[in-house]
N, C-alpha and C. Protein backbone atom coordinates (compact mmCIF):
# COMPACT_ATOMS: atom_id res chain seq x y z
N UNK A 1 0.84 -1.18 0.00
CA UNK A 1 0.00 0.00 0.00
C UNK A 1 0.88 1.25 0.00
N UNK A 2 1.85 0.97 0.51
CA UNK A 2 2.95 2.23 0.81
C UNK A 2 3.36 2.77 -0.97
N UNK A 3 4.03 1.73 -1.54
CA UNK A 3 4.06 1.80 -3.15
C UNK A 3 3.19 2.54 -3.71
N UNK A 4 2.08 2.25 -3.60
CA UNK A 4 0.56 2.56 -4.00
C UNK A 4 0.53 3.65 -3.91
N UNK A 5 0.49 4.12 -2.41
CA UNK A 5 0.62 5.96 -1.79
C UNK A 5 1.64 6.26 -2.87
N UNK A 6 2.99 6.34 -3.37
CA UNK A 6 3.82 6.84 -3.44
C UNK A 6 3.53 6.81 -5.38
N UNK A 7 3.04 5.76 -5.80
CA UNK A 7 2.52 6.05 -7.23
C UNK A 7 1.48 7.40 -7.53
N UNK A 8 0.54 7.15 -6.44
CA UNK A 8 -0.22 8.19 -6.53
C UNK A 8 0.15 9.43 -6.20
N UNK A 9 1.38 9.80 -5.69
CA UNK A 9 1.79 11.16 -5.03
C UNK A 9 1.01 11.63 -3.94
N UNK A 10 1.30 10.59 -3.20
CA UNK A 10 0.59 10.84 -1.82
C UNK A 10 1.40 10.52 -0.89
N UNK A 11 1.40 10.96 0.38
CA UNK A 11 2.46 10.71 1.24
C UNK A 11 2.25 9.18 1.63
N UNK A 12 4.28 8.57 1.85
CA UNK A 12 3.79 7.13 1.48
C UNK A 12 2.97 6.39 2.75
N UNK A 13 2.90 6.72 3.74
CA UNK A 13 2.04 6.28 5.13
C UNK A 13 0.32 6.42 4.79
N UNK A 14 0.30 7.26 3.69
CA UNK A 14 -1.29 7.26 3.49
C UNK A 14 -2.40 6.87 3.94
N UNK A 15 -2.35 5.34 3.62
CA UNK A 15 -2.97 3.98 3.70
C UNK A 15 -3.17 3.31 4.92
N UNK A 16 -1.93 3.74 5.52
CA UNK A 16 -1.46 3.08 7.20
C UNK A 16 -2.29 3.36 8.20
N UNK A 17 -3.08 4.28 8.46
CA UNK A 17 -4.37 4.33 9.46
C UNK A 17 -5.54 3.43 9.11
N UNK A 18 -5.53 3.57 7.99
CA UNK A 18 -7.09 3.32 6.96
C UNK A 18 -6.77 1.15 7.02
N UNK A 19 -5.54 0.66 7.02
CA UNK A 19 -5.46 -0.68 6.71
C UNK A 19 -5.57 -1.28 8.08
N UNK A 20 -4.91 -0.58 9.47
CA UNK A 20 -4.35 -0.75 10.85
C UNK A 20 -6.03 -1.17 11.38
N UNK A 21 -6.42 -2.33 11.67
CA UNK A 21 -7.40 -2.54 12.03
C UNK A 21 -8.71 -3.18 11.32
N UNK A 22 -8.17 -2.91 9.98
CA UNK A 22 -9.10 -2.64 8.88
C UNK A 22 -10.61 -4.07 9.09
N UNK A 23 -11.20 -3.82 8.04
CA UNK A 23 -12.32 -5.04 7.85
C UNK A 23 -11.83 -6.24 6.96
N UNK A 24 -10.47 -6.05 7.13
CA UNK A 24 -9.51 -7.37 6.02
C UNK A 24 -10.63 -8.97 6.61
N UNK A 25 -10.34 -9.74 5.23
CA UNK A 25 -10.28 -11.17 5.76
C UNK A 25 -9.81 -11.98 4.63
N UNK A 26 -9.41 -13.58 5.16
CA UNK A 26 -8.45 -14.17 4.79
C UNK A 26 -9.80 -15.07 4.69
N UNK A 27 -9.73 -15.64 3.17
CA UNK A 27 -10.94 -16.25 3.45
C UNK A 27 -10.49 -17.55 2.11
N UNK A 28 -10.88 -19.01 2.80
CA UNK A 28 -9.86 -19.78 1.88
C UNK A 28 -11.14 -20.53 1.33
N UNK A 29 -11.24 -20.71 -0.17
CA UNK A 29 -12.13 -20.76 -0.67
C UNK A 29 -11.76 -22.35 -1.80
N UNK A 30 -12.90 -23.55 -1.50
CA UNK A 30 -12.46 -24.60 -2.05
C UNK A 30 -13.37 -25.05 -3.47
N UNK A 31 -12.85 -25.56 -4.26
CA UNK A 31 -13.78 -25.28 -5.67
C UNK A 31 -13.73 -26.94 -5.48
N UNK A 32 -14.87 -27.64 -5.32
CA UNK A 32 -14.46 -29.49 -5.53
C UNK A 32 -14.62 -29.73 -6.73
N UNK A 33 -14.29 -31.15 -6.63
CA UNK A 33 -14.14 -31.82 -8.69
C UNK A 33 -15.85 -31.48 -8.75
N UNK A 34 -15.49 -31.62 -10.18
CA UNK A 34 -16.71 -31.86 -11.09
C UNK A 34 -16.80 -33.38 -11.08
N UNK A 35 -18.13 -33.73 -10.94
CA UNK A 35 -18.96 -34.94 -11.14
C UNK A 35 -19.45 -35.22 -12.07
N UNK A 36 -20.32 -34.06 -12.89
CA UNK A 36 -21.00 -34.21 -14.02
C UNK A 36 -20.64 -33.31 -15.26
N UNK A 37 -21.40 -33.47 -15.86
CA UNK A 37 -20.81 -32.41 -16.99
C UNK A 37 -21.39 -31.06 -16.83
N UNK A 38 -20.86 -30.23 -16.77
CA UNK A 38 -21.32 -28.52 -16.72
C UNK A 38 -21.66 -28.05 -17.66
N UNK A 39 -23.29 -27.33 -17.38
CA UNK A 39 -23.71 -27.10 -18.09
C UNK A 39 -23.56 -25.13 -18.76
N UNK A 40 -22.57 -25.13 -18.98
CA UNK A 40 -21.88 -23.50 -19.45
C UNK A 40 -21.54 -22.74 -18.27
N UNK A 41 -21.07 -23.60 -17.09
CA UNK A 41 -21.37 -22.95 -15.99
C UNK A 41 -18.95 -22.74 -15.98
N UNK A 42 -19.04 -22.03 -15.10
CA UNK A 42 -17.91 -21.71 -14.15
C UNK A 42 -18.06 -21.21 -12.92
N UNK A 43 -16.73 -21.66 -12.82
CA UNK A 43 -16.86 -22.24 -10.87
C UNK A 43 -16.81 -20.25 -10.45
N UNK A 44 -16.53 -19.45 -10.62
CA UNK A 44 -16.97 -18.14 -10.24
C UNK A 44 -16.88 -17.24 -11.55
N UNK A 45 -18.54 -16.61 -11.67
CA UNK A 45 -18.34 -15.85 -12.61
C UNK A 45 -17.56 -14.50 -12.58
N UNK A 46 -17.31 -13.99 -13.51
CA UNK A 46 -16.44 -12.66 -13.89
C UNK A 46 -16.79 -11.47 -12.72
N UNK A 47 -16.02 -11.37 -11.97
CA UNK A 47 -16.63 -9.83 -11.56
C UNK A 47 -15.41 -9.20 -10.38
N UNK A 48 -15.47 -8.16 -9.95
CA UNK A 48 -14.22 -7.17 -10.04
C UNK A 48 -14.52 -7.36 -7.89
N UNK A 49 -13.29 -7.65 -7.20
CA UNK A 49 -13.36 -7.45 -5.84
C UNK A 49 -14.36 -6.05 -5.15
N UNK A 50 -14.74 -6.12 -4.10
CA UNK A 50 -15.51 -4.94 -3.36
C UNK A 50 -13.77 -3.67 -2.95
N UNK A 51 -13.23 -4.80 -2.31
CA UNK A 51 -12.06 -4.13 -1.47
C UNK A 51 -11.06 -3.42 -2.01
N UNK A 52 -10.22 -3.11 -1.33
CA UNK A 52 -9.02 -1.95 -1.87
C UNK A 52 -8.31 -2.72 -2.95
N UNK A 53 -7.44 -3.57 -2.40
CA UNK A 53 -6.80 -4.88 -3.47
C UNK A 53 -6.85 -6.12 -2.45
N UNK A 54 -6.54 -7.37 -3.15
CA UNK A 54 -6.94 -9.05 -3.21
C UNK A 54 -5.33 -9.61 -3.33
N UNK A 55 -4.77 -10.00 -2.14
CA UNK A 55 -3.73 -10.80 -2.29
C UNK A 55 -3.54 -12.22 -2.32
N UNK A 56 -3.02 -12.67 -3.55
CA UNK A 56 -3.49 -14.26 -3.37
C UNK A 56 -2.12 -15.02 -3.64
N UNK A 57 -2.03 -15.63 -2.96
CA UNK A 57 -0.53 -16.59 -2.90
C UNK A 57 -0.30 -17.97 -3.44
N UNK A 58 0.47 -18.14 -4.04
CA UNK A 58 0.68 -19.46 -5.01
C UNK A 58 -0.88 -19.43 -5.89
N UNK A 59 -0.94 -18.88 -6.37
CA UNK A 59 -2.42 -19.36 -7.41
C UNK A 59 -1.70 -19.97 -8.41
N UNK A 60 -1.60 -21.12 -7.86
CA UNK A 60 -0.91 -21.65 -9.46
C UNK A 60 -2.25 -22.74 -10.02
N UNK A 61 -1.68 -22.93 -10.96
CA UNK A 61 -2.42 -23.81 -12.44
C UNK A 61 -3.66 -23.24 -12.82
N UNK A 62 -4.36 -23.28 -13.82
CA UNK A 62 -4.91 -22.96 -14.35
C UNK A 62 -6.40 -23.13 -13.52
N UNK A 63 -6.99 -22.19 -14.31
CA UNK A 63 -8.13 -21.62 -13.51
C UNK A 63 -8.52 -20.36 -13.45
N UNK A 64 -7.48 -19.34 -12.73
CA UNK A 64 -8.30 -17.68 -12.61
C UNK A 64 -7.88 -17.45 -13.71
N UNK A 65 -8.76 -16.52 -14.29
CA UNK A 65 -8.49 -15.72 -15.46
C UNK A 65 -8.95 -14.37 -15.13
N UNK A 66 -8.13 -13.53 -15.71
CA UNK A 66 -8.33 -11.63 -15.84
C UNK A 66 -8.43 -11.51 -17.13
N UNK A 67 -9.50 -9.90 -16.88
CA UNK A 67 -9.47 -10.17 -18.49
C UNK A 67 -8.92 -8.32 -18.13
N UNK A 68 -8.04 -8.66 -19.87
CA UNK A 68 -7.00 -7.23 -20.05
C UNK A 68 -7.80 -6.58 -20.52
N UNK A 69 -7.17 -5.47 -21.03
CA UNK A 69 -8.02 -3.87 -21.38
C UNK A 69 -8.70 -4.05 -22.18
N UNK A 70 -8.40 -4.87 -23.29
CA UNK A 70 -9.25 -4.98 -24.99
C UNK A 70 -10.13 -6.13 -24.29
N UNK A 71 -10.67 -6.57 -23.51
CA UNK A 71 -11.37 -7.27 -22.81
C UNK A 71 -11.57 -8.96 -23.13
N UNK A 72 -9.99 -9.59 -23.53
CA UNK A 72 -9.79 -10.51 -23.56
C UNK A 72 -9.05 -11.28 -22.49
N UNK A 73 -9.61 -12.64 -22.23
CA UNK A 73 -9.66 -13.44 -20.33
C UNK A 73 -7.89 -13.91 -20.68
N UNK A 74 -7.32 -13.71 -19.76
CA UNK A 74 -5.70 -14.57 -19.85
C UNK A 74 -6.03 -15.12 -18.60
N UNK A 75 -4.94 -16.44 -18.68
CA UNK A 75 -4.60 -17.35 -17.16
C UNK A 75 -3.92 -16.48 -17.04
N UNK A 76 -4.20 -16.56 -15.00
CA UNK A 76 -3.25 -16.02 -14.42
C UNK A 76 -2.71 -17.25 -13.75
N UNK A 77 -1.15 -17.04 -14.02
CA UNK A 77 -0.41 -18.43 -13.21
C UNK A 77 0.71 -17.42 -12.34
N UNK A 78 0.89 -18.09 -10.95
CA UNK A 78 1.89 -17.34 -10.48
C UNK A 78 3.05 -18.56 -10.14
N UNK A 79 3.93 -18.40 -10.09
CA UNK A 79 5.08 -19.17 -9.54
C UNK A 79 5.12 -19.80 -7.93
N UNK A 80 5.12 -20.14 -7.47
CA UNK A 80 5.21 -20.63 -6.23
C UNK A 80 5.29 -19.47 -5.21
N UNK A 81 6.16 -18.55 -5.37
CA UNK A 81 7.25 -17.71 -4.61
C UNK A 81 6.75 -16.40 -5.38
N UNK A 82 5.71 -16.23 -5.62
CA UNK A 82 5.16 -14.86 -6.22
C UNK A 82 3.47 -14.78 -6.20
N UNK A 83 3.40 -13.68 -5.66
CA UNK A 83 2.20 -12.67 -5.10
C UNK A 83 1.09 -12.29 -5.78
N UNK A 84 -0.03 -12.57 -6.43
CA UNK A 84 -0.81 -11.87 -7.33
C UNK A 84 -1.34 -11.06 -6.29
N UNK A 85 -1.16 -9.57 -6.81
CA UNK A 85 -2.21 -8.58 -6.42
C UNK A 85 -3.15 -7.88 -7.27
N UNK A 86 -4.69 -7.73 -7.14
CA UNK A 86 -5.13 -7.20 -7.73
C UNK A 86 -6.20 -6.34 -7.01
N UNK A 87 -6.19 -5.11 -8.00
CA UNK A 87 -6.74 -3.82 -7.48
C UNK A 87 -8.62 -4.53 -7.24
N UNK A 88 -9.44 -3.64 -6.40
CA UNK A 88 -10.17 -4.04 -5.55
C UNK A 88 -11.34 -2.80 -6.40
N UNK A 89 -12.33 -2.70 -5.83
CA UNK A 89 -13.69 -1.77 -6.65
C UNK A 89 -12.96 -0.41 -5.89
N UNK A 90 -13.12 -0.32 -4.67
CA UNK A 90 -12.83 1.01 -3.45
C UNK A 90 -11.63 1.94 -4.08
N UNK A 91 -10.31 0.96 -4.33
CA UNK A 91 -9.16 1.82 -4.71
C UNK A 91 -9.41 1.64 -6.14
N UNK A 92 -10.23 1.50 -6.89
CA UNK A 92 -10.96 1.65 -8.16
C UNK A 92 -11.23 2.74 -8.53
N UNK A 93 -12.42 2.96 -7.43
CA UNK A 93 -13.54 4.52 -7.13
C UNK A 93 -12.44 5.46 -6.55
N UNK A 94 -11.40 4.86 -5.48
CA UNK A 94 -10.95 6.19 -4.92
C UNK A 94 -9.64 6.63 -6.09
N UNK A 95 -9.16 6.41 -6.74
CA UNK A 95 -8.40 6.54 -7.72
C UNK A 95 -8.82 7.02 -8.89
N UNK A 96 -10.22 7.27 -9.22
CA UNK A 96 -10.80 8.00 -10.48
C UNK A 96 -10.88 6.92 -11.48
N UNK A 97 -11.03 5.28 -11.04
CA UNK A 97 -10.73 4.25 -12.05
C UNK A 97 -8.72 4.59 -12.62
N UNK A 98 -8.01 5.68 -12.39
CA UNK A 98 -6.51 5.24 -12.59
C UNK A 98 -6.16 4.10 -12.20
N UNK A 99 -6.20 3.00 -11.60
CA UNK A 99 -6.24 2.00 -10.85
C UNK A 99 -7.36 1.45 -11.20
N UNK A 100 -7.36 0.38 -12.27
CA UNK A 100 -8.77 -0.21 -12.28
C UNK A 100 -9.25 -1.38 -11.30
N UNK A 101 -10.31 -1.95 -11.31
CA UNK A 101 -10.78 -2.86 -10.43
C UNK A 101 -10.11 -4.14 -11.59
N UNK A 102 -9.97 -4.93 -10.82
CA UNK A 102 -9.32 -6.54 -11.85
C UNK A 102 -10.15 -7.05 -11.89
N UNK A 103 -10.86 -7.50 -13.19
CA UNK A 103 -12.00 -7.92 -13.53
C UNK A 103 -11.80 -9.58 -13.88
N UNK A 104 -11.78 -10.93 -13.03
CA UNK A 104 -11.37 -11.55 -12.73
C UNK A 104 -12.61 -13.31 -13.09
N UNK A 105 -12.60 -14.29 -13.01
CA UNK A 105 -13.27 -15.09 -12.94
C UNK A 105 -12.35 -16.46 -12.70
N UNK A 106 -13.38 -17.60 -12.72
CA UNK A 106 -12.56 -19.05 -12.14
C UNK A 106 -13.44 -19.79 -13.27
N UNK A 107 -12.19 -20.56 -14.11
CA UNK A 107 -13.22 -21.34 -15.03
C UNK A 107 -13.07 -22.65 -15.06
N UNK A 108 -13.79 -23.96 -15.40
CA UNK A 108 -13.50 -24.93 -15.36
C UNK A 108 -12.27 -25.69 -15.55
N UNK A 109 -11.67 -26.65 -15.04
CA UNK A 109 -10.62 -27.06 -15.68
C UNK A 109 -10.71 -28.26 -16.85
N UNK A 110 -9.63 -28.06 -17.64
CA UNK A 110 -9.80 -29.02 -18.11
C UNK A 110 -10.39 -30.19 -17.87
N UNK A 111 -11.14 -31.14 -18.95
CA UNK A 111 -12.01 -32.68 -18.36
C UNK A 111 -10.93 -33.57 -17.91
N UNK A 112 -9.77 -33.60 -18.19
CA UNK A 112 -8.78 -34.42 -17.60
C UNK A 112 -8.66 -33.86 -15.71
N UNK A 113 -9.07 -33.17 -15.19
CA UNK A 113 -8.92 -32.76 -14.24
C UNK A 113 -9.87 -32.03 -13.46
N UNK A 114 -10.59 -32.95 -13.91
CA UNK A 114 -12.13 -32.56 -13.26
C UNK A 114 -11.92 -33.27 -11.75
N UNK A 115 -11.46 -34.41 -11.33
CA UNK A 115 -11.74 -34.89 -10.48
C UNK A 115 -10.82 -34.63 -9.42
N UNK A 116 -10.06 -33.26 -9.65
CA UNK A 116 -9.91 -32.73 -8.77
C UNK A 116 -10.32 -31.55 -8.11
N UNK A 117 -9.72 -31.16 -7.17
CA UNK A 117 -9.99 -30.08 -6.47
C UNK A 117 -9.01 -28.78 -6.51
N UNK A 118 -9.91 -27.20 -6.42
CA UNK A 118 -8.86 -26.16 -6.48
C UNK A 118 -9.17 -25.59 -5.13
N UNK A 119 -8.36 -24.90 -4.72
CA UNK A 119 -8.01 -24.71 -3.97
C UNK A 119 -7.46 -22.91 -3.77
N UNK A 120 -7.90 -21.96 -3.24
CA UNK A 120 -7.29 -20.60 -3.52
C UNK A 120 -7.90 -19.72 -2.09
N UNK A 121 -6.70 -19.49 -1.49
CA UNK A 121 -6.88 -18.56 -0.20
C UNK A 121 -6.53 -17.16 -0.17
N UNK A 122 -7.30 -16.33 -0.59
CA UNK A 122 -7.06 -14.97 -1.01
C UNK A 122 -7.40 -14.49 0.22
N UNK A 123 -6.12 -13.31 0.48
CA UNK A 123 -6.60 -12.00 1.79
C UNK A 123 -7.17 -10.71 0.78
N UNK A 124 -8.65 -10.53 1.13
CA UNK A 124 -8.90 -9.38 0.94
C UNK A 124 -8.80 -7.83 1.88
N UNK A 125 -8.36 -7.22 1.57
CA UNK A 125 -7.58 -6.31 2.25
C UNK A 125 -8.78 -4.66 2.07
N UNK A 126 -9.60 -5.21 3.41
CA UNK A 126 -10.77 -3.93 3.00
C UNK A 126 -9.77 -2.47 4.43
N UNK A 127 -10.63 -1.50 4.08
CA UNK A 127 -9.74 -0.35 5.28
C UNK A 127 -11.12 -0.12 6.20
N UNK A 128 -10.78 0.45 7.19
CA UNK A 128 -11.89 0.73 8.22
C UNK A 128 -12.95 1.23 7.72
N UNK A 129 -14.25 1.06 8.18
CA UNK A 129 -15.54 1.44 7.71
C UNK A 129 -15.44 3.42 7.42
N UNK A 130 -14.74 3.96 8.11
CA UNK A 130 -14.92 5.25 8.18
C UNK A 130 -13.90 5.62 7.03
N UNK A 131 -13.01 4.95 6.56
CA UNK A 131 -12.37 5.70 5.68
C UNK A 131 -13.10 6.60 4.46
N UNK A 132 -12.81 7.52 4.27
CA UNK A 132 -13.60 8.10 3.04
C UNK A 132 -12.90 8.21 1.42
N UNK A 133 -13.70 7.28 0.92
CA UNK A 133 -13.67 7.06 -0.91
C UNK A 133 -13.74 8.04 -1.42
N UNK A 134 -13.60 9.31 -1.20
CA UNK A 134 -13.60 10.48 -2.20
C UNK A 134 -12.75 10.01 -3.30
N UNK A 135 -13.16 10.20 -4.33
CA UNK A 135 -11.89 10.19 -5.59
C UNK A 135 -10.83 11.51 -4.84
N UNK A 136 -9.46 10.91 -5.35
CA UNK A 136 -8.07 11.73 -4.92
C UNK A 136 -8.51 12.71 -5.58
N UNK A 137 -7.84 14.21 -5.44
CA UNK A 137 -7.74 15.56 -6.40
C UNK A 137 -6.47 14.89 -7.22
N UNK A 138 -5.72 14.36 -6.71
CA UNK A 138 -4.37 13.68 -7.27
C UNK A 138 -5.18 13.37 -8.82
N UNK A 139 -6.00 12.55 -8.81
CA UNK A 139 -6.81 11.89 -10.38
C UNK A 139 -8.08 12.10 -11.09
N UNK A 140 -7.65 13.38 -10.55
CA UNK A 140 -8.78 14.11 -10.93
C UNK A 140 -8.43 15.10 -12.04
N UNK A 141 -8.74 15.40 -13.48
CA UNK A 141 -8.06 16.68 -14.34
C UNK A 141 -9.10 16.47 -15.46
N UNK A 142 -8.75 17.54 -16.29
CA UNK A 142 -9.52 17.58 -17.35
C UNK A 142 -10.14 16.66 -18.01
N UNK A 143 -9.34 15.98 -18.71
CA UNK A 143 -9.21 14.90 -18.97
C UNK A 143 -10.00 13.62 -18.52
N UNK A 144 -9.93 13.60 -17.56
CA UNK A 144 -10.37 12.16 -16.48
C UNK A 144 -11.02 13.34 -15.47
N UNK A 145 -12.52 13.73 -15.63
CA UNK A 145 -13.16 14.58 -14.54
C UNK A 145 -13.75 13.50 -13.45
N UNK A 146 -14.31 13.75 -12.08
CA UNK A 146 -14.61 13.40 -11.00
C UNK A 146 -15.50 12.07 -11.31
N UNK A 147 -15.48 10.86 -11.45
CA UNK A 147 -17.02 9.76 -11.90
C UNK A 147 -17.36 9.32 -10.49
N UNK A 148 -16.92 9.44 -9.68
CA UNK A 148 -17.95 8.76 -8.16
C UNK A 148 -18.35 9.96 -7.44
N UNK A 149 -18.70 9.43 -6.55
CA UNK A 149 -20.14 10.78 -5.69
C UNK A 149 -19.37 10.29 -3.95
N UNK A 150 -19.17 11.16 -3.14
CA UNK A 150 -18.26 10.81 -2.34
C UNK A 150 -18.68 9.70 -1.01
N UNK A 151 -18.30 8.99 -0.59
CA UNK A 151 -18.73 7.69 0.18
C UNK A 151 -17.87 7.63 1.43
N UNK A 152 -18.36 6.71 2.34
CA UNK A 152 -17.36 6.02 3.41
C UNK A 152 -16.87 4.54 2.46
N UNK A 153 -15.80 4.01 3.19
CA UNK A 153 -16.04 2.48 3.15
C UNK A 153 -16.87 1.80 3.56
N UNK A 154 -17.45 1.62 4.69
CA UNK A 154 -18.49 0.87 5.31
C UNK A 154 -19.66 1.50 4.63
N UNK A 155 -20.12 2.56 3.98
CA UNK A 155 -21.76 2.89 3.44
C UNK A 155 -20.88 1.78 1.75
N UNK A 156 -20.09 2.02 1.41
CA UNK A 156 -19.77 1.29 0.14
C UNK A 156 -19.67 -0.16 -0.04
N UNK A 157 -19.31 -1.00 1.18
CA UNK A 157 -19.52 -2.31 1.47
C UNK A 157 -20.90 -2.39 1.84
N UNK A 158 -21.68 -1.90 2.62
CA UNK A 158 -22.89 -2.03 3.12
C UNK A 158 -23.70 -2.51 1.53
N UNK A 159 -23.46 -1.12 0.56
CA UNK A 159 -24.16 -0.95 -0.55
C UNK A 159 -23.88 -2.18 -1.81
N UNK A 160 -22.77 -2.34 -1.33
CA UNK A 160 -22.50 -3.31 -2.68
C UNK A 160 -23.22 -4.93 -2.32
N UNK A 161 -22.97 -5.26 -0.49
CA UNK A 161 -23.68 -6.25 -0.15
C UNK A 161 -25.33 -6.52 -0.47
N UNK A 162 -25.47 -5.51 -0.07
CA UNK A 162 -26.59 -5.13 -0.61
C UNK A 162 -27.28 -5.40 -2.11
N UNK A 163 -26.83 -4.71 -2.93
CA UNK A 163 -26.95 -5.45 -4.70
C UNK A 163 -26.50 -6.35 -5.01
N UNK A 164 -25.51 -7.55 -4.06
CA UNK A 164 -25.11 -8.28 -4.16
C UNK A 164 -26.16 -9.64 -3.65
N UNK A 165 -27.30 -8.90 -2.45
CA UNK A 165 -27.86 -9.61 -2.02
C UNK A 165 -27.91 -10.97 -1.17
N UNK A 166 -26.74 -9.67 -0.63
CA UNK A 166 -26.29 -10.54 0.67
C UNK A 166 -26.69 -10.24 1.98
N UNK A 167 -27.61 -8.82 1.89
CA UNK A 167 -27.86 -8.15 2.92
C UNK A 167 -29.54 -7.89 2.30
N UNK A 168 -30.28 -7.70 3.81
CA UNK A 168 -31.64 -7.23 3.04
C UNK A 168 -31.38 -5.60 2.88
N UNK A 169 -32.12 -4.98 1.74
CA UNK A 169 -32.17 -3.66 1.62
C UNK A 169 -32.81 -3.13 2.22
């Protein structure tokens, strides 16, 4: 996050109140074999984290896919000993989209390897409910004018649970 501060031209401690405590969780998530044949389905459809950014460790073999700018899906494979991070909706919105959200999914594996299991323990890394999502003035200019309306974290998790329908409205 310190990096992060310091890309954005912000002082690099920025982040450091807002993470110290935060609504993080480590949440280890198990995909079992396939039994039958799937019917156009994947094991999580496409869609972009709530939180600041998503740290996920060893994601190896095939499975997550991101999809790049021209909006085509690549594997993401990491090495054993290397970190996928990806940007989150919050430091999405609070960044003016400069920082996009990683627009992400989990797709079947190959039929040779159906009868196993995946396996992926991602820390999502949310900041205290009170932090405030204003887009930076930092990414803000002509060019790229203001697109969010100003928020807490916690009214922005509340809200997304919410359309997510995880929460009653």
């Amino acid at each position: 996050m310190r990096a992060l501060s310091l890309h954005l031209g912000l002082d690099e401690f920025y982040f450091d109140n807002y993470i110290h405590n935060g609504n993080s969780i480590l949440r280890p998530i198990h995909y079992p074999p396939i039994t039958e044949e799937p019917k156009n389905a994947e094991r999580a459809a496409a869609h972009g984290d709530i939180n600041l950014i998503t740290l996920l460790m060893g994601a190896q073999g095939k499975g997550l896919q991101v999809q790049n700018l021209d909006g085509e899906w690549i594997d993401a494979i990491a090495n054993p000993d290397e970190l996928m991070i990806n940007v989150g909706d919050m430091l999405s919105r609070h960044t003016n989209n400069k920082l996009k959200s990683t627009i992400h999914r989990v797709v079947n594996p190959p039929r040779e390897l159906w009868g196993t299991s995946r396996y992926s323990i991602p820390f999502f890394m949310h900041p205290i409910s009170a932090m405030k999502l204003d887009v930076l003035e930092s990414c803000i200019d002509a060019d790229n004018p203001k697109q969010f309306e100003d928020i807490t974290a916690g009214d922005y998790l509340n809200q997304r649970i919410k359309e997510l329908g995880l929460a009653k409205k």
